[in-house]
PDB file of N, CA and C in Angstrom:
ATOM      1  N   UNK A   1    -156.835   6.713 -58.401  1.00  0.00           N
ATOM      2  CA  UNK A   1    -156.554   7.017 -57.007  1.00  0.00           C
ATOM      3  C   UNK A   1    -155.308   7.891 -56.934  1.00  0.00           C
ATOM      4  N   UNK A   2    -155.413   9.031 -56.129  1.00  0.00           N
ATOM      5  CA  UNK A   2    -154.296   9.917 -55.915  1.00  0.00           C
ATOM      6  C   UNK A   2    -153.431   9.471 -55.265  1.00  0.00           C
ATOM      7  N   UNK A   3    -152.113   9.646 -55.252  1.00  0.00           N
ATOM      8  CA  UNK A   3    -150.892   9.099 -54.338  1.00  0.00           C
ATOM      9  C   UNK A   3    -150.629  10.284 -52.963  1.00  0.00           C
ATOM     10  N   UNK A   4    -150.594   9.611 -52.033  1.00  0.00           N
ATOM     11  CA  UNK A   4    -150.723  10.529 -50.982  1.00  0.00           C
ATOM     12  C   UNK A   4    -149.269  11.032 -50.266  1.00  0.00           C
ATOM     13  N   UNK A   5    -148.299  10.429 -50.429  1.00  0.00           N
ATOM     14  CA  UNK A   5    -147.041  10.324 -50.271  1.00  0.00           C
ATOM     15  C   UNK A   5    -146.510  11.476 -50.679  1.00  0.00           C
ATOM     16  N   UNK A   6    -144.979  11.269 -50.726  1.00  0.00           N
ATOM     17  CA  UNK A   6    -143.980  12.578 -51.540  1.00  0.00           C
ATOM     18  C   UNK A   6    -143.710  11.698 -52.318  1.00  0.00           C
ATOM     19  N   UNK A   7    -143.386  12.589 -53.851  1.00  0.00           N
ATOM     20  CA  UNK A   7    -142.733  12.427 -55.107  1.00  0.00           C
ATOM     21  C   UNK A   7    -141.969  11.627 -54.566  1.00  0.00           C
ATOM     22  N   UNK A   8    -140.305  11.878 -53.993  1.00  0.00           N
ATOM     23  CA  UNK A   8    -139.651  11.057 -53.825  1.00  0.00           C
ATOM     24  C   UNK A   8    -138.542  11.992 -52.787  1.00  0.00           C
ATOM     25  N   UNK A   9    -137.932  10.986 -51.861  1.00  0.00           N
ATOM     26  CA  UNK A   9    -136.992  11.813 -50.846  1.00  0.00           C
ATOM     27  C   UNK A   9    -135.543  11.682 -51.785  1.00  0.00           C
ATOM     28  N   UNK A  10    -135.416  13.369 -51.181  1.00  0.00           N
ATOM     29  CA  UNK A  10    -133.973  14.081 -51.856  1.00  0.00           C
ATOM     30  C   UNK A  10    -133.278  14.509 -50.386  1.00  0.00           C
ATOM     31  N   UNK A  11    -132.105  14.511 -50.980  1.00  0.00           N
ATOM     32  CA  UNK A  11    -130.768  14.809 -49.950  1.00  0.00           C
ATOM     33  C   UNK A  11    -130.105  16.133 -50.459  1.00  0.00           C
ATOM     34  N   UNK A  12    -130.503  17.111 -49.164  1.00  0.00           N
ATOM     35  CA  UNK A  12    -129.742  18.801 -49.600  1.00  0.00           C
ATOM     36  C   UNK A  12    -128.505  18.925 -48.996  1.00  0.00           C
ATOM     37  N   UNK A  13    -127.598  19.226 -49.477  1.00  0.00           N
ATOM     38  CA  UNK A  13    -126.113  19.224 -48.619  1.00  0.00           C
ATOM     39  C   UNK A  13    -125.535  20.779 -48.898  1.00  0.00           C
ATOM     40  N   UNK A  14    -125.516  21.362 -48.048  1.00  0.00           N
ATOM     41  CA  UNK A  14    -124.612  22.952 -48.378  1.00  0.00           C
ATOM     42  C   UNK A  14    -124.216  23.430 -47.239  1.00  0.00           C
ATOM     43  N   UNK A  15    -123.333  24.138 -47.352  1.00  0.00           N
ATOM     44  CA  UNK A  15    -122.359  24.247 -45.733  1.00  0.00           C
ATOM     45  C   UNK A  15    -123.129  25.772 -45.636  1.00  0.00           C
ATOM     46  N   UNK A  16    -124.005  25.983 -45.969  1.00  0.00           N
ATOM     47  CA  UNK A  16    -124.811  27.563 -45.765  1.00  0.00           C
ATOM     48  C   UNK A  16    -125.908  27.032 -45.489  1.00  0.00           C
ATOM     49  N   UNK A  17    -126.308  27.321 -43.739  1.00  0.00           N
ATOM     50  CA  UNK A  17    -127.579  26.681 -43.319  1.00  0.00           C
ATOM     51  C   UNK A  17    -128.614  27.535 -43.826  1.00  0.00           C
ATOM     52  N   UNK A  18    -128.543  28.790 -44.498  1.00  0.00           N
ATOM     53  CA  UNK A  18    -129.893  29.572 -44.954  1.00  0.00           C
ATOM     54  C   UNK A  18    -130.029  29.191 -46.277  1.00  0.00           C
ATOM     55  N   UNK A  19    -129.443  28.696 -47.247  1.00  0.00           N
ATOM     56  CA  UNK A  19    -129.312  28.026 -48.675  1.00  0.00           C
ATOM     57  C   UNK A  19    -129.917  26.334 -48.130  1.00  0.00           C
ATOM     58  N   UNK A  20    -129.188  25.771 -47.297  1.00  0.00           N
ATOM     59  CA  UNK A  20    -129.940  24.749 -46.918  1.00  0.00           C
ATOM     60  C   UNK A  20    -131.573  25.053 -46.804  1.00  0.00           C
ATOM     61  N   UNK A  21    -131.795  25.251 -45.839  1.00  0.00           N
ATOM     62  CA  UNK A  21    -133.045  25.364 -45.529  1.00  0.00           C
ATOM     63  C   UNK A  21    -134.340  26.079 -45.819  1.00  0.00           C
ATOM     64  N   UNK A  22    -133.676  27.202 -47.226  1.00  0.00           N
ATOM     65  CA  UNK A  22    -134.282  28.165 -47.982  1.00  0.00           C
ATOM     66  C   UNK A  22    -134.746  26.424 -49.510  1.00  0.00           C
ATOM     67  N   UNK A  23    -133.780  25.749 -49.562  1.00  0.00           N
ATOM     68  CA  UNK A  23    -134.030  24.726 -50.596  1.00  0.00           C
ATOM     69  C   UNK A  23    -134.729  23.280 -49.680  1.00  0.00           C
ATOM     70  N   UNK A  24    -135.022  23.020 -48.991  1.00  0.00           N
ATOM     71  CA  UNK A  24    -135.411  22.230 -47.759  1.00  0.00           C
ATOM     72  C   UNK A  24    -136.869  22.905 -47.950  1.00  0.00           C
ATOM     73  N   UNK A  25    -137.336  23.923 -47.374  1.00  0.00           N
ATOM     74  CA  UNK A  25    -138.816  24.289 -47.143  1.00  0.00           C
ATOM     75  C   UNK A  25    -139.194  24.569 -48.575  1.00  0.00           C
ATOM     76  N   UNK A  26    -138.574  25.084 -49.638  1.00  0.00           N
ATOM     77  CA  UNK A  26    -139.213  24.989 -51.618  1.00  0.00           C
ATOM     78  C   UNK A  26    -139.749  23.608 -51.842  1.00  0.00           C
ATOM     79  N   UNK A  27    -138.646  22.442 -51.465  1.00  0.00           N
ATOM     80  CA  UNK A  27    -138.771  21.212 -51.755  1.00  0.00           C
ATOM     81  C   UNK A  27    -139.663  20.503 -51.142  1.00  0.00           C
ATOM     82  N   UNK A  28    -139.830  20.732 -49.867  1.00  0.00           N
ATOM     83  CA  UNK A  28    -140.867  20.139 -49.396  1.00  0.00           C
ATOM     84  C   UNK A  28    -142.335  20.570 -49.519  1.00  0.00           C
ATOM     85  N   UNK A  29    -142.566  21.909 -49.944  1.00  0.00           N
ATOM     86  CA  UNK A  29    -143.500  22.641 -50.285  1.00  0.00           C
ATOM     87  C   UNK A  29    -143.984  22.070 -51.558  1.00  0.00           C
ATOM     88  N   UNK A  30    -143.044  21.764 -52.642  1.00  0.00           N
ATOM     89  CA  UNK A  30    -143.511  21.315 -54.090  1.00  0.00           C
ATOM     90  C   UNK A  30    -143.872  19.323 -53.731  1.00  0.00           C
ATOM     91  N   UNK A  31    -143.918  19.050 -52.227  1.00  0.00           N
ATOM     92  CA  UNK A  31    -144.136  18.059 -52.355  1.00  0.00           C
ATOM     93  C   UNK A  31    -143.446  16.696 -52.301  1.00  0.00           C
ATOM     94  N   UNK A  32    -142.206  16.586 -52.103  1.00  0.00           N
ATOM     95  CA  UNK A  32    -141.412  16.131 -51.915  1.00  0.00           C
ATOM     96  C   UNK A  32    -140.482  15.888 -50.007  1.00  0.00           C
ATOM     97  N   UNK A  33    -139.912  14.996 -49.848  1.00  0.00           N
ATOM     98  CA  UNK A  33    -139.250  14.184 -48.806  1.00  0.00           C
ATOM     99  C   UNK A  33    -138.087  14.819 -48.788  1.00  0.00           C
ATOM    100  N   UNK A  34    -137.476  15.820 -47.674  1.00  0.00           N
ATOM    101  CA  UNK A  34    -136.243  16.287 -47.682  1.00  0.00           C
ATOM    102  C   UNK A  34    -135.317  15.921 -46.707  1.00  0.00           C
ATOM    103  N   UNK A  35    -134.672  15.897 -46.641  1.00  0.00           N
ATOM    104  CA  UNK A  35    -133.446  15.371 -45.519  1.00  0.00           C
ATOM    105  C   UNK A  35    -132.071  15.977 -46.130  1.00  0.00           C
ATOM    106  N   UNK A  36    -131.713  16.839 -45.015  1.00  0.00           N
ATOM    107  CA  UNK A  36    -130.792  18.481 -45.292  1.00  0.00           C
ATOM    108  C   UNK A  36    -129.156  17.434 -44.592  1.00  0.00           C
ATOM    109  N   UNK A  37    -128.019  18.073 -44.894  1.00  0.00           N
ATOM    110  CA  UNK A  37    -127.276  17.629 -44.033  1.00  0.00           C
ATOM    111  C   UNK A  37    -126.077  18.880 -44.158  1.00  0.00           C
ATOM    112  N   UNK A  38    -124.866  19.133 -43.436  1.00  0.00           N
ATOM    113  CA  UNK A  38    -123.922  20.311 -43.524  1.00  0.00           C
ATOM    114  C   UNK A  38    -122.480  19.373 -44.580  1.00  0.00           C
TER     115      UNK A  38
END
């Protein structure tokens, strides 16, 4: 049975909201749980 979920949730922290959120939409794309913060 396939797992339907994300791999596992990660925490992105960078005071550059386009580095944030350029690594935020990769990560969640490869499947994974993101939660960004400044």
């Amino acid at each position: 049975m396939k797992k339907t979920g994300p791999e596992a949730k990660l925490l992105v922290v960078d005071d550059e909201p386009n580095i944030r959120e350029l690594l935020s939409t990769s990560l969640r794309f490869a499947g994974f749980e993101v939660v960004s913060a400044a």
